[in-house]
Protein backbone atom coordinates (compact mmCIF):
# COMPACT_ATOMS: atom_id res chain seq x y z
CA UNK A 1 132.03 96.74 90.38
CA UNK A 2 130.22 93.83 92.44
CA UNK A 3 130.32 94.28 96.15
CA UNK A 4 130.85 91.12 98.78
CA UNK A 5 128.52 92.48 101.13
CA UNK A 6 128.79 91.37 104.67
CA UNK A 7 125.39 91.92 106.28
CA UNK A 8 123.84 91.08 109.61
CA UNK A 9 120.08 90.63 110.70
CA UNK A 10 119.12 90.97 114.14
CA UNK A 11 116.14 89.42 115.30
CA UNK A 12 114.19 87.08 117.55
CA UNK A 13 115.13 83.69 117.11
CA UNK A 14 111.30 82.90 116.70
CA UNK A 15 111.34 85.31 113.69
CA UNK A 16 114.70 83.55 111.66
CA UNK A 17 115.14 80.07 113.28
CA UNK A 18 112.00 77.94 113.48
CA UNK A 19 111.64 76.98 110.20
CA UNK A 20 108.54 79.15 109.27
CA UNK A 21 108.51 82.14 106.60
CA UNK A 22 109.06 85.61 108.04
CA UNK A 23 109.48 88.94 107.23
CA UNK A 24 113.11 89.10 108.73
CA UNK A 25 114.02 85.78 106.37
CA UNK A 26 112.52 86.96 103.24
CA UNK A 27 114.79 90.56 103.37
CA UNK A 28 117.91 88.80 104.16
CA UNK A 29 117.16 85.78 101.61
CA UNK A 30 116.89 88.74 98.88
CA UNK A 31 120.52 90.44 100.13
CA UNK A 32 121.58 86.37 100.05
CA UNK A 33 120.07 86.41 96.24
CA UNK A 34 121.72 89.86 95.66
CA UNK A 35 125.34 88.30 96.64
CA UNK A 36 125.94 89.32 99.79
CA UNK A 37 126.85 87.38 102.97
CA UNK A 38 124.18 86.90 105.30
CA UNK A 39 124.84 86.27 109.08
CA UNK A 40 122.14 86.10 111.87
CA UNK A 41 122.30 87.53 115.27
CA UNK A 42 119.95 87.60 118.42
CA UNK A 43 119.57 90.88 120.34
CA UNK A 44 120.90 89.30 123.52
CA UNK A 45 124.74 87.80 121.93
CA UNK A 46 126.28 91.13 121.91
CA UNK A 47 129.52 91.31 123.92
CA UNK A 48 132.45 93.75 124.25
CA UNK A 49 136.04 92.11 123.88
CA UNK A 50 139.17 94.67 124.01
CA UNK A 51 136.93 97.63 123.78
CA UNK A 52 135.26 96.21 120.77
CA UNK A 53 131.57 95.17 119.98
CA UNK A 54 131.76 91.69 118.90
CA UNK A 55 128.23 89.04 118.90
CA UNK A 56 127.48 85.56 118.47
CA UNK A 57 126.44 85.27 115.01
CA UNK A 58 124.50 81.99 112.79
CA UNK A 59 124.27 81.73 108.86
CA UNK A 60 123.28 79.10 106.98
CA UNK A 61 126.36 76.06 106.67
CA UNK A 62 125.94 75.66 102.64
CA UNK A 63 128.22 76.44 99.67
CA UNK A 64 124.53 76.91 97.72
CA UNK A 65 121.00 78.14 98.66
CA UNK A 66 118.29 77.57 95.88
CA UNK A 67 115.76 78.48 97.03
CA UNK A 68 113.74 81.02 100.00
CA UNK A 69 112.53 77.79 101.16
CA UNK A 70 115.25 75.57 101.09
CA UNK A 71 117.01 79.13 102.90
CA UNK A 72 113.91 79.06 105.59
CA UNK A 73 114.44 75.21 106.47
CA UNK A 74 118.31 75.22 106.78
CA UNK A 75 117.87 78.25 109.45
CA UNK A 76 115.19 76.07 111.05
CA UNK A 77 117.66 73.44 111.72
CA UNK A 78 120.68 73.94 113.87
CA UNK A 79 123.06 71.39 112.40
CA UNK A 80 122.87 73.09 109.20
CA UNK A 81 123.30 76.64 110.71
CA UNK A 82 127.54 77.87 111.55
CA UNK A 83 127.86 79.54 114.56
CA UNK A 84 130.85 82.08 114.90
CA UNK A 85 132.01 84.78 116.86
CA UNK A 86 132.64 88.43 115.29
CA UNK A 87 133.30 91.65 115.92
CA UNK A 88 130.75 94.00 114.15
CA UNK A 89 132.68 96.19 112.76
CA UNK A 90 133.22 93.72 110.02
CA UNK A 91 129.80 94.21 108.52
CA UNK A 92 129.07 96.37 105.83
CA UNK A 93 125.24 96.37 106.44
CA UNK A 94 122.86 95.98 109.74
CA UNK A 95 119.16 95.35 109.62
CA UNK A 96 117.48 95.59 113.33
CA UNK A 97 114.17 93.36 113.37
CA UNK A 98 113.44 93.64 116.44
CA UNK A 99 110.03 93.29 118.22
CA UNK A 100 109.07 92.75 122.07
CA UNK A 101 106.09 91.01 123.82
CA UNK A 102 107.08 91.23 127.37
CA UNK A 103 109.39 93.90 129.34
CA UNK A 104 111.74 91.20 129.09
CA UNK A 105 112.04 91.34 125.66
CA UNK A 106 111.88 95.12 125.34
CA UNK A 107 115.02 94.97 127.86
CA UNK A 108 116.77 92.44 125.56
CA UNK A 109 115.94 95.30 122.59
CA UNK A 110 116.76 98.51 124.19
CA UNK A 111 120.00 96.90 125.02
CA UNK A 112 120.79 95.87 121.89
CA UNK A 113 119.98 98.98 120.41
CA UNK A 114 122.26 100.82 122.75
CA UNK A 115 125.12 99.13 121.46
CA UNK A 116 124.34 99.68 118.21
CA UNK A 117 124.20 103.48 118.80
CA UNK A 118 127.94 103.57 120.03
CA UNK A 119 128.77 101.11 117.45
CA UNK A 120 126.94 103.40 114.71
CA UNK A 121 129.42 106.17 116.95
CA UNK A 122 132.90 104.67 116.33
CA UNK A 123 131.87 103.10 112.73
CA UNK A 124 129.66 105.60 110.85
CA UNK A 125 130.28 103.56 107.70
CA UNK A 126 128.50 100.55 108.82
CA UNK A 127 124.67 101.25 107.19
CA UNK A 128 122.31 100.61 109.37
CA UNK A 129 118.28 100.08 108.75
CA UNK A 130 117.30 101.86 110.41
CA UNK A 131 119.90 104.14 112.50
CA UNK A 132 119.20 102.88 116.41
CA UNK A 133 119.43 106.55 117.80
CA UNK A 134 116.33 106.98 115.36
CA UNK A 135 114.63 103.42 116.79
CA UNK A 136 114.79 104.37 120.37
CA UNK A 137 113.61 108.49 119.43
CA UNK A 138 110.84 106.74 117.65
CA UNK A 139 110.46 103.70 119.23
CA UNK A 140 108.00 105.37 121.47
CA UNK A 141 104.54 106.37 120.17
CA UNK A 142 105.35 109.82 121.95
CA UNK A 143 107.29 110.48 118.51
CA UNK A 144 104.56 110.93 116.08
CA UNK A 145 102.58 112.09 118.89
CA UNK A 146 104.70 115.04 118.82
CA UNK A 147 106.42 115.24 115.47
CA UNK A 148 103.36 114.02 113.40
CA UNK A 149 100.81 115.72 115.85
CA UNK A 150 98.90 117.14 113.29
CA UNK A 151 98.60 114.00 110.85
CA UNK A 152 96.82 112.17 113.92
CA UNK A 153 93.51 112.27 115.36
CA UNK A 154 92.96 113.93 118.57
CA UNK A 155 95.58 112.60 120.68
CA UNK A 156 96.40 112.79 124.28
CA UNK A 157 98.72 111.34 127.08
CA UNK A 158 98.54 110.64 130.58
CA UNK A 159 98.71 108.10 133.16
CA UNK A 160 96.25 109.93 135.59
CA UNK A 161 93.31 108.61 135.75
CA UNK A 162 91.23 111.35 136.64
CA UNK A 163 92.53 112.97 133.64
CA UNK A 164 91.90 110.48 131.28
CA UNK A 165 88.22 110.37 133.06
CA UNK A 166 87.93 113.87 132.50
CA UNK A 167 88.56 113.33 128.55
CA UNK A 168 86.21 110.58 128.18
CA UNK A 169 83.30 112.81 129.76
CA UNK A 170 84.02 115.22 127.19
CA UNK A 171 84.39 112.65 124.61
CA UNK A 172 81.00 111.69 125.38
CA UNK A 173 79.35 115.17 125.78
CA UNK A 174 80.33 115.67 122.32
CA UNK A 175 79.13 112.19 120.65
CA UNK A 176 83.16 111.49 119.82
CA UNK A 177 84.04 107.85 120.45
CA UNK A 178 87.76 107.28 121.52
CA UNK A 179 90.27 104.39 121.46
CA UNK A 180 92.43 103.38 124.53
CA UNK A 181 96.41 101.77 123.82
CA UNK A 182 99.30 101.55 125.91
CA UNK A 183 102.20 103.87 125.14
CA UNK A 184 104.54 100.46 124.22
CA UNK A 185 102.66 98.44 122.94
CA UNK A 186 102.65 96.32 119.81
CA UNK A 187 100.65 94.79 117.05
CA UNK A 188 97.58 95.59 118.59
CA UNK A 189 98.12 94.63 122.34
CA UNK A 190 95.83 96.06 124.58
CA UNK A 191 94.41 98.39 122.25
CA UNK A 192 90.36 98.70 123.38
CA UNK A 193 87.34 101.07 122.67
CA UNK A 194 86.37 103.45 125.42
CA UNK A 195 82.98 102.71 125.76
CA UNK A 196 81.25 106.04 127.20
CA UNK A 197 79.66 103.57 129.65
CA UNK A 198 81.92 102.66 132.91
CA UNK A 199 84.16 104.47 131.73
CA UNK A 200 85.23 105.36 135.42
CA UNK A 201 86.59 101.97 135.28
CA UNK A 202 87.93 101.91 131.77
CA UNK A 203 90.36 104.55 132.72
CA UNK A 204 91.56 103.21 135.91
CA UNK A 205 92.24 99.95 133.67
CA UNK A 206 93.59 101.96 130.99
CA UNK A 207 96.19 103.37 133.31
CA UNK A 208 96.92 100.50 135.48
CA UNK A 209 96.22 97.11 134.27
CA UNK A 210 95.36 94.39 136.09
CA UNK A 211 98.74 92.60 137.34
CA UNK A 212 100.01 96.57 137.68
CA UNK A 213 101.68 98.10 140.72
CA UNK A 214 102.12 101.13 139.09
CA UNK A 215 100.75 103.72 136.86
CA UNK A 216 101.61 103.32 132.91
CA UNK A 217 101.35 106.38 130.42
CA UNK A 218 98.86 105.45 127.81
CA UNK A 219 97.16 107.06 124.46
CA UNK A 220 93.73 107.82 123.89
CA UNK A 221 92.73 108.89 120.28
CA UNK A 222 89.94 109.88 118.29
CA UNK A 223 88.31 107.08 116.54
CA UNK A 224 88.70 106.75 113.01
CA UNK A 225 86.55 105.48 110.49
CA UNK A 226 87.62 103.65 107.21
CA UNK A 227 89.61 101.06 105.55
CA UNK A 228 92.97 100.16 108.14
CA UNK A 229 96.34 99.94 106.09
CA UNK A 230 99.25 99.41 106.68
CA UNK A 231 101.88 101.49 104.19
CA UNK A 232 105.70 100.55 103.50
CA UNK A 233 107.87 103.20 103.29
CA UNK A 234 111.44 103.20 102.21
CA UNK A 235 113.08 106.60 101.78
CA UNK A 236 110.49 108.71 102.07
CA UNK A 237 108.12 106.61 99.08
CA UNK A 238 105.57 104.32 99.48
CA UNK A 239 106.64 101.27 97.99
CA UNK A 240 103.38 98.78 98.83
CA UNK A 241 100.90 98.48 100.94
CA UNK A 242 98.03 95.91 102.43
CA UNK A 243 94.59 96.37 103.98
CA UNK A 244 93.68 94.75 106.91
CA UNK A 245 90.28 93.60 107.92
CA UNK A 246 89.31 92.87 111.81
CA UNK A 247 88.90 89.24 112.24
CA UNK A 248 84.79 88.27 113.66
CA UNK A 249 84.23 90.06 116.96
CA UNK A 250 87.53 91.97 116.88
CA UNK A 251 88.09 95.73 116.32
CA UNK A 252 91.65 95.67 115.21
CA UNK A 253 92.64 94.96 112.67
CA UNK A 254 96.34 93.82 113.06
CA UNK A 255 97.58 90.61 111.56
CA UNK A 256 98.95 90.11 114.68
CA UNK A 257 95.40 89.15 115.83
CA UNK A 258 94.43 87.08 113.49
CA UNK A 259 93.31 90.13 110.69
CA UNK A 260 92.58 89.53 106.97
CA UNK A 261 94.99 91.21 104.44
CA UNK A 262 93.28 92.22 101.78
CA UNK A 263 94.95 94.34 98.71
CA UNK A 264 94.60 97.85 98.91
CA UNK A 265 96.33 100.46 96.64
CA UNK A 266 97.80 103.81 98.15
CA UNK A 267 95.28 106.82 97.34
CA UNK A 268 96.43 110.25 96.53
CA UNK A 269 95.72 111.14 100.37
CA UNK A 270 98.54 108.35 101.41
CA UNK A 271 101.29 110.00 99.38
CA UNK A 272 100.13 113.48 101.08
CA UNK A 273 100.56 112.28 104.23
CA UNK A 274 103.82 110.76 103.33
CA UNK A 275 105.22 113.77 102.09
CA UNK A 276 104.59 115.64 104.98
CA UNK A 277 106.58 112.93 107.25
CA UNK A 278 109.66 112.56 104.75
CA UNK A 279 111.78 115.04 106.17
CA UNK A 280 111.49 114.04 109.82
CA UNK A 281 112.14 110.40 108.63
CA UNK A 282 114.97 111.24 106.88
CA UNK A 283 116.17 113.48 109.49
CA UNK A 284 115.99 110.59 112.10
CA UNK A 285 117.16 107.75 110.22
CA UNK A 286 114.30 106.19 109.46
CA UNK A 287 115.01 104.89 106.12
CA UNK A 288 112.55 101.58 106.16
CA UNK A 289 109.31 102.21 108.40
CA UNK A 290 105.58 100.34 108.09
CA UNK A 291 102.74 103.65 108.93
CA UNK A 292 99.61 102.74 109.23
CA UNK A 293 96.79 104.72 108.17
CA UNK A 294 92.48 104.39 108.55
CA UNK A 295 90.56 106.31 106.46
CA UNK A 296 88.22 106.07 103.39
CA UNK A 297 89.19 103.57 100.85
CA UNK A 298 88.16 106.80 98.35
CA UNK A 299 88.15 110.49 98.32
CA UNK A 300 89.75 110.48 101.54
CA UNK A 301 91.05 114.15 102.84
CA UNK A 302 93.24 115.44 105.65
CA UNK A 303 90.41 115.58 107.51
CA UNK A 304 89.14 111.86 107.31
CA UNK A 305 92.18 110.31 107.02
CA UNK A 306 94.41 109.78 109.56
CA UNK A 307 98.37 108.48 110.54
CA UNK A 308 97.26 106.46 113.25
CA UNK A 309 101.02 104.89 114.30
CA UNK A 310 104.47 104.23 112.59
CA UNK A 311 106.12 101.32 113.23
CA UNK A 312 110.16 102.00 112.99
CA UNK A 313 111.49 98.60 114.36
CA UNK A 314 110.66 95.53 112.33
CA UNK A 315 107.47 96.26 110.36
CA UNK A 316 105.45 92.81 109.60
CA UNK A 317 103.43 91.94 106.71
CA UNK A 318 106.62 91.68 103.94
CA UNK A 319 106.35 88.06 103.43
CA UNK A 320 102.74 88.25 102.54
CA UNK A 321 103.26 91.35 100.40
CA UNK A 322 106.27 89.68 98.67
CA UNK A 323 103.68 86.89 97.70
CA UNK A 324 101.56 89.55 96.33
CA UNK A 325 104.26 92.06 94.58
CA UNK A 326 106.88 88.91 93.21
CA UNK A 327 109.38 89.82 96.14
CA UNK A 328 109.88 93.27 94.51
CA UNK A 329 109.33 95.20 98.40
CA UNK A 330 112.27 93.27 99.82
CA UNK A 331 114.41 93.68 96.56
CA UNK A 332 113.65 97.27 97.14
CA UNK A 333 114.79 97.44 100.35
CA UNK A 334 118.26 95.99 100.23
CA UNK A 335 118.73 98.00 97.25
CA UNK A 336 118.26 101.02 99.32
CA UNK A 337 120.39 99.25 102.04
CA UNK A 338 123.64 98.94 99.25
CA UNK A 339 123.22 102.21 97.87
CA UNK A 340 123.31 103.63 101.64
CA UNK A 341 126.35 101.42 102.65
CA UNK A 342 128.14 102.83 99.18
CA UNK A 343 127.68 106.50 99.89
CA UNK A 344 128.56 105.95 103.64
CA UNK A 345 131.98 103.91 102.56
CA UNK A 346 132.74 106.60 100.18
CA UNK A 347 131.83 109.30 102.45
C-alpha cells in the first residue's frame, strides 16, 4: 500500500533556501522522488498554540518537480516557495539538519531540539532522524568520549590550564604529539596541533580563547596518523564513505575548510569499529550519524586506527557522495526513515 508521507526538514535557511546544492536538499528531494510531501522548517519558527507545537513551515509552490535542480532553484526563490502554518503533529517523518557556527546559532538549535523532545513525548509515532533526546546526549563530544572511550585515542578533558599544561609536558617527555579542539565545535573549528614548544601558551589559548571571559572545556587527543574519512552510517551499517585530504598548509582535513574528497572504500577495520558502536547508537536513537575515522588506508588494526568524532546532527558530504554513488546514500536513508515511521504507526 503507497504511503502519502508528510515529512519535515529542519535546517538553516543557508543549507535549503539559497539556491545552492546541499546535503539537507538532496535527502528531502529523494523523500519528494519517493512520494512523499516535503515541507521546510527553520529551527527558530517553532511556536506553541493551545498547548500544541505548531512552526512556520515552506515547500516548494509546484504541482511538478523534475528535477533535484529544478527542486534546488524553486527553494532558492521565495515567490515560488508556500509558506504555511502547522502544527507538527501532522507529520509522519522529521529530519533535524541542524548545524551551528556561533552560540547564537547553537541557542537557536538546542531550542529547537527541546521541543522536539516533548513533541517526540506526546507523539511517539512521529519518526524522527535522529531522536533529539539522542542529539543533545550526543551532541556533545563528551559522548563518545565516554561511551566510545576505548575506540579513541588518548583522550582527555579539562578547562584548567595547568592541567592541560601538565599533559602536554608528558606528551612531550614521551615523543607523543597531541591535537587541541574545543568541546563544541564543528567542522574543524579551532581544531590546532599542540606544538611541544610554547605550549605554556597553547594551553592557556586552548582553554580560553582570545575574545574569552571565561574558561571553556576542551579535548586534547592523541594524534593519529593515516588516511581521514569520514563514514555514513545508517542503522548500525556503513552505507558510504569519502576520504578527505587537508587542503596546502592545513592539517584538517574537513571539507568545511576547503579539504579534497577523495574516494575511499571502508576496510575491514571500519566495519569493526562500527560494530562495536551499533548498540549504543541504536540505544540512543541515532539511526543516521557521519563517524569519522584516521587510520591506515590498509591493514589498519585497533591499535592504528582510530574513531576520532561522530557527528549526530546533520552530517555533510551527501551531496558529493550522491554524485559519486547515483543518489543511492540518500535513497537509503529515507528508506530507513519510512520503514521507521511504519513500525512506529503500527506500534
Amino acid at each position: 500500500m503507497m504511503i502519502d508521507y508528510k515529512t519535515l526538514v529542519i535546517a538553516r535557511e543557508r543549507d535549503v533556501f539559497n539556491g545552492n546544492l546541499s546535503s539537507e536538499l538532496c535527502l528531502a528531494h529523494s523523500a519528494y522522488q519517493k512520494g512523499h510531501k516535503v515541507s521546510f522548517m527553520l529551527p527558530e519558527d517553532f511556536y506553541i498554540k493551545d498547548n500544541s507545537l505548531h512552526g512556520i513551515t515552506r515547500r516548494p509552490n509546484a504541482e511538478i518537480i523534475r528535477s533535484l535542480d529544478d527542486f534546488v532553484d524553486l527553494l532558492g526563490n521565495e515567490r515560488h516557495t508556500l509558506t504555511e502554518a502547522k502544527p507538527l503533529r501532522d507529520y509522519d517523518n522529521i529530519l533535524f539538519r541542524v548545524a551551528f557556527k556561533n552560540q547564537e546559532e547553537m541557542a537557536t538549535m538546542q531550542n529547537a531540539l527541546g521541543y522536539l523532545a516533548s513533541l517526540r513525548t506526546t507523539n511517539p509515532e512521529i519518526a524522527m532522524i535522529n531522536d533529539p533526546s539522542g542529539i543533545i546526549l550526543a551532541g556533545s563530544k563528551i559522548y563518545e568520549t565516554l561511551v566510545f572511550g576505548e575506540l579513541l585515542p588518548r583522550t582527555q578533558v579539562t578547562k584548567d590550564a595547568s592541567r592541560l599544561k601538565k599533559v602536554m609536558d608528558e606528551a612531550r617527555t614521551e615523543g607523543v604529539k597531541l591535537v587541541g579542539k574545543p568541546l563544541d565545535g564543528m567542522g574543524g573549528a579551532s581544531v590546532i596541533p599542540l606544538p611541544w614548544e610554547s605550549h605554556s601558551t597553547f594551553a592557556e589559548l586552548l582553554v580560553q580563547p582570545l575574545g574569552s571571559d571565561h574558561p571553556i572545556p576542551s579535548i586534547i587527543q592523541e594524534e593519529v596518523r593515516g588516511i581521514d574519512r569520514r563514514l555514513f552510517v545508517l542503522d548500525g551499517e556503513i552505507i558510504g564513505g569519502y576520504g578527505r585530504i587537508p587542503k596546502e598548509g592545513d592539517f584538517r582535513a574537513n571539507l568545511s575548510t576547503d579539504g579534497i574528497l577523495k574516494q575511499y572504500t571502508p576496510q575491514e577495520i571500519d566495519y569493526e569499529l562500527v560494530a562495536k558502536m551499533k548498540d549504543s547508537l541504536e540505544r540512543d536513537g541515532l539511526h543516521f550519524v557521519g563517524i569519522d575515522v584516521i587510520g591506515p588506508e590498509k591493514e589498519g588494526t585497533l591499535d592504528n586506527t582510530k574513531l576520532i568524532e561522530i557527528n549526530v546532527r546533520c552530517p555533510g558530504g551527501i551531496a558529493e557522495l550522491d554524485k559519486i554513488q547515483a543518489r543511492e546514500l540518500s535513497d537509503r536513508v529515507i528508506s530507513s526513515m519510512e520503514e521507521l515511521s511504519d513500525n512506529l504507526r503500527l506500534g
